[in-house]
Protein backbone atom coordinates (compact mmCIF):
# COMPACT_ATOMS: atom_id res chain seq x y z
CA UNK A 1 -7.39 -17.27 12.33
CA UNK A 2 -8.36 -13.33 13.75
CA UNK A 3 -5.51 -14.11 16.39
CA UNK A 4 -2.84 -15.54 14.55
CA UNK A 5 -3.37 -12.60 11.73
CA UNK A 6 -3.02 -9.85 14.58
CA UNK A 7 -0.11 -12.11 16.01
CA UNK A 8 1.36 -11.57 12.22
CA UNK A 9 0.82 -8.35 11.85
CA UNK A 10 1.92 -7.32 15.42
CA UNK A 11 5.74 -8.98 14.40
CA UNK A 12 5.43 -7.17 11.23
CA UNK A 13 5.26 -3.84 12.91
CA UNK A 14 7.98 -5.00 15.04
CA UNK A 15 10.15 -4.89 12.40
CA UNK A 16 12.38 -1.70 11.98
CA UNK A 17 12.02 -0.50 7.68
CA UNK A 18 15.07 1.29 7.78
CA UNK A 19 17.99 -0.99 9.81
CA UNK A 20 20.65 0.70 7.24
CA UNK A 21 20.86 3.60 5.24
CA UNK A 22 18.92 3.08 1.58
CA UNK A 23 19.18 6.62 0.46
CA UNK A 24 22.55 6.10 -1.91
CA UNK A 25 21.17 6.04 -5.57
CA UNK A 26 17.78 7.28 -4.85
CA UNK A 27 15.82 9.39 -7.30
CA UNK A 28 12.94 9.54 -5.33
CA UNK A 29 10.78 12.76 -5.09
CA UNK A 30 9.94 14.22 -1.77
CA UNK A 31 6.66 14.74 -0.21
CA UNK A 32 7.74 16.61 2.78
CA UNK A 33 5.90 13.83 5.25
CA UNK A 34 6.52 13.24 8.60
CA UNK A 35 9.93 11.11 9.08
CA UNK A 36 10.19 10.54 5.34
CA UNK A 37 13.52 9.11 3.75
CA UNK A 38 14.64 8.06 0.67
CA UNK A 39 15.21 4.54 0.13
CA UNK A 40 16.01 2.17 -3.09
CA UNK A 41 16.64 -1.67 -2.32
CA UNK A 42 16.12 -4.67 -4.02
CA UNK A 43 13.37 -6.72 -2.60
CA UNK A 44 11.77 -9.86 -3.58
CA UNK A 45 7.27 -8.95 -3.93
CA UNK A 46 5.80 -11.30 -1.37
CA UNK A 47 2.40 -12.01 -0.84
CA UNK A 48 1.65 -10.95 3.07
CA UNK A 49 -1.13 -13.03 3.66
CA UNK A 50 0.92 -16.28 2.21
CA UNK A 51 4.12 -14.89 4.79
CA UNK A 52 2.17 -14.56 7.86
CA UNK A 53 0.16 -17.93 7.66
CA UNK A 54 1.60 -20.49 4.76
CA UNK A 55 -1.92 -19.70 2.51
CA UNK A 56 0.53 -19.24 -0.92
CA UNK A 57 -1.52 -19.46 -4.46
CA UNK A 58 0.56 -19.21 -7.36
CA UNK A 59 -0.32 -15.94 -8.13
CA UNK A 60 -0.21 -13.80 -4.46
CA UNK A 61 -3.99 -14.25 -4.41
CA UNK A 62 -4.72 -12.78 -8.43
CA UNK A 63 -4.81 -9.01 -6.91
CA UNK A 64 -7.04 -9.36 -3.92
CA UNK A 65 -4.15 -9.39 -1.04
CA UNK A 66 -1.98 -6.75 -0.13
CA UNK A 67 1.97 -7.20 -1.22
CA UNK A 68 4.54 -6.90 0.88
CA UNK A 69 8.30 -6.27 -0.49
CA UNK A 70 11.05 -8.42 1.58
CA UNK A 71 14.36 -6.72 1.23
CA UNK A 72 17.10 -8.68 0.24
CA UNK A 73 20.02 -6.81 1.96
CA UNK A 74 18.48 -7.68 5.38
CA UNK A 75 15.36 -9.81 5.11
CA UNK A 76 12.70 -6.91 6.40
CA UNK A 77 9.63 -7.21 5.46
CA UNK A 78 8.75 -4.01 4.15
CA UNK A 79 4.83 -2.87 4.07
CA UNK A 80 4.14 -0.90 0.43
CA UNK A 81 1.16 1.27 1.91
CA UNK A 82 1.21 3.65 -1.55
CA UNK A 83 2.40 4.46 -4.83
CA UNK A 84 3.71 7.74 -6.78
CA UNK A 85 -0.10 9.17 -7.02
CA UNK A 86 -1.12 11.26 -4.47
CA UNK A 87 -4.44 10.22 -4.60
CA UNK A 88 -2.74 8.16 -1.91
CA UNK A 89 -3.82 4.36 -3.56
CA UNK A 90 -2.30 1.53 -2.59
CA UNK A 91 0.85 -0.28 -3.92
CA UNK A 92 -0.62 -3.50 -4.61
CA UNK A 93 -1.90 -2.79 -8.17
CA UNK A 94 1.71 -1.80 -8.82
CA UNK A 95 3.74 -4.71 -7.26
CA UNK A 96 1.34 -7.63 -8.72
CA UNK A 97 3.00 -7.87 -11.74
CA UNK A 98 6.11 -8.84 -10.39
CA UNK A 99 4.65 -11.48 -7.50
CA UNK A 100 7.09 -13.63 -6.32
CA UNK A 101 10.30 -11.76 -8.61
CA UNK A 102 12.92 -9.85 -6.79
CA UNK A 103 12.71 -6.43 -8.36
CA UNK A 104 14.54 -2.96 -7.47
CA UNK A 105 11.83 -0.19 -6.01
CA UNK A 106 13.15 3.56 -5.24
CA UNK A 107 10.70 5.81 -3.24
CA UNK A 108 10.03 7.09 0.52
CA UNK A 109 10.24 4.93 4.23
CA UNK A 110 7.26 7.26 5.90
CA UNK A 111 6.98 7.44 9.77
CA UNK A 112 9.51 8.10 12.80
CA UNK A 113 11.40 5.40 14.65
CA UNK A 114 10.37 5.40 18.10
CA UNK A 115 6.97 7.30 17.49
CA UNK A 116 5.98 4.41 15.50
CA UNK A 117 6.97 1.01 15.34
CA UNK A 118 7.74 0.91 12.27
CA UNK A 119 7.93 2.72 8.67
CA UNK A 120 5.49 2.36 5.68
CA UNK A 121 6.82 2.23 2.13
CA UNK A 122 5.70 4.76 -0.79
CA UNK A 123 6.72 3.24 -3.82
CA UNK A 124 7.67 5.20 -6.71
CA UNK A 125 9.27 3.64 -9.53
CA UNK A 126 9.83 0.01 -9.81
CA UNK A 127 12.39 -2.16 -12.32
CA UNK A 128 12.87 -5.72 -12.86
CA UNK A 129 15.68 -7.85 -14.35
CA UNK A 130 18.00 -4.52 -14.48
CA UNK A 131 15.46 -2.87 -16.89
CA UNK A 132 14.09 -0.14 -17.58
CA UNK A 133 12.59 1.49 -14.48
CA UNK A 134 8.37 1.81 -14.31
CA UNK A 135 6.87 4.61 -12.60
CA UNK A 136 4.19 3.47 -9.88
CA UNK A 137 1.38 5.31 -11.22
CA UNK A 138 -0.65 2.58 -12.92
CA UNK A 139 -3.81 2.49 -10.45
CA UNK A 140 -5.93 5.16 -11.70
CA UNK A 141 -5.47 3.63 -15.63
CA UNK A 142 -6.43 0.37 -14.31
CA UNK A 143 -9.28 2.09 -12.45
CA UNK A 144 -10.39 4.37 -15.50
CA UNK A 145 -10.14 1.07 -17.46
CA UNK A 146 -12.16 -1.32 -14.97
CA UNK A 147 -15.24 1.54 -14.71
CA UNK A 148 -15.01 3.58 -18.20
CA UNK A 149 -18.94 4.66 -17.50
CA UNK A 150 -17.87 5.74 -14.31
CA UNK A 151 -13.72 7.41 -15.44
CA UNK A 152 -15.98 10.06 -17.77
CA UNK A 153 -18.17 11.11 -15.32
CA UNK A 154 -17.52 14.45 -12.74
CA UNK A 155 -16.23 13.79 -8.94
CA UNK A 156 -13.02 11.89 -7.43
CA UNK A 157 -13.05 8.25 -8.55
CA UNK A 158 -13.83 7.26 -4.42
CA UNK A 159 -17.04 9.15 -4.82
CA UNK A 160 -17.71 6.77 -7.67
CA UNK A 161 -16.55 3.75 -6.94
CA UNK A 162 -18.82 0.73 -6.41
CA UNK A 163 -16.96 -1.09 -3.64
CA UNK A 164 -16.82 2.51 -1.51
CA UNK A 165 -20.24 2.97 -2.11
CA UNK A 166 -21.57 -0.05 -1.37
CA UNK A 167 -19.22 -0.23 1.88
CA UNK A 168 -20.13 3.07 2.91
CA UNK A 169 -23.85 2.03 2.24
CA UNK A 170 -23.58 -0.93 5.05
CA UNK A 171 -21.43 1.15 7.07
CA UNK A 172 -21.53 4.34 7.12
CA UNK A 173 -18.67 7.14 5.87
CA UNK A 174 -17.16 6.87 9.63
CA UNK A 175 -17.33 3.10 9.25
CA UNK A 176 -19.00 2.56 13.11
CA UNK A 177 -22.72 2.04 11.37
CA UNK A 178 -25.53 3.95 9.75
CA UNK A 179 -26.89 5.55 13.61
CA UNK A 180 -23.78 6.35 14.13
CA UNK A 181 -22.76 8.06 11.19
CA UNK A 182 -26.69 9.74 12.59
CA UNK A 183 -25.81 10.91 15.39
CA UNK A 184 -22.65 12.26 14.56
CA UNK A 185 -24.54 14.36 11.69
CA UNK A 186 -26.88 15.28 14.51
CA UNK A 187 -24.27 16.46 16.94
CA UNK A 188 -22.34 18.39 14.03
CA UNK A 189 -25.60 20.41 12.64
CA UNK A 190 -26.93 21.05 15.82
């Protein structure tokens, strides 16, 4: 399953974000990152897991997959790393609502062709049906909502949260283990 996931992923990075020009009707706000364009297309909200191995539920996996948006002008598959916040969350919490819809997005194609294989998409504001367009900025409501004991307290909400916590408990804040993160505290204080 590992293989044919990095097989998936390997095609999907393959895939060139920006084949054509999608800066014509874009309202999207710069950040001033490296290679960043413009770019508003319609695109149907895909599950990734369910387009890389056939694994579909109803629902693109009820908020625990990441979303991918599959433009309609060409077929790319276009990777939604971020939304509008720059607490730099993910676009998933955004896109779920419209799983398996074609909707419009406007926002940012991040990255340089040639220096890397392909773009990543920062989603900004997001319409369905020809309505009225939604600013991608839902994730820290829904996180302030899902951990109010937590929302009123001081700190970042990633110093807070349970799932960092508890993954940085098993491994680590580099992520390579609890001696390593050790040593590396060892070497930096020395």
């Amino acid at each position: 399953m590992r293989t044919m996931l990095a097989a998936a992923a390997a095609a999907l990075l393959a895939l060139p974000a920006s084949a054509q020009d999608f800066a014509e009707g874009s309202e999207a706000k710069e950040w001033g990152l490296f290679g960043e364009e413009k770019a508003r297309f319609e695109a149907e909200v895909v599950d990734l897991l369910c387009e890389f191995t056939g694994d579909c539920p109803d629902d693109c996996g009820g908020g625990a997959r990441q979303l991918g948006l599959k433009r309609t002008a060409d077929g790319v598959l276009v990777l939604p790393t971020k939304n509008a916040q720059p607490i730099f969350t993910g676009a998933a919490v955004e896109l779920a609502p419209f799983c398996g819809r074609t909707v419009e997005v406007d926002g940012l194609l991040v990255g340089e062709e040639g220096f890397v294989p392909t773009k990543f998409y920062l989603v900004q504001r997001i319409r369905a049906d020809g309505g009225d367009w939604v600013a991608a900025t839902g994730w820290s409501k829904r996180w302030n909502a899902a951990h109010p004991d937590l929302a009123a307290g001081e700190g970042q909400w990633f110093r807070k949260d349970p799932r960092v916590n508890a993954h940085i408990e098993e491994s680590g804040y580099l992520g390579l283990g609890l001696e390593t993160d050790a040593e590396f505290k060892a070497y930096l204080f020395e």
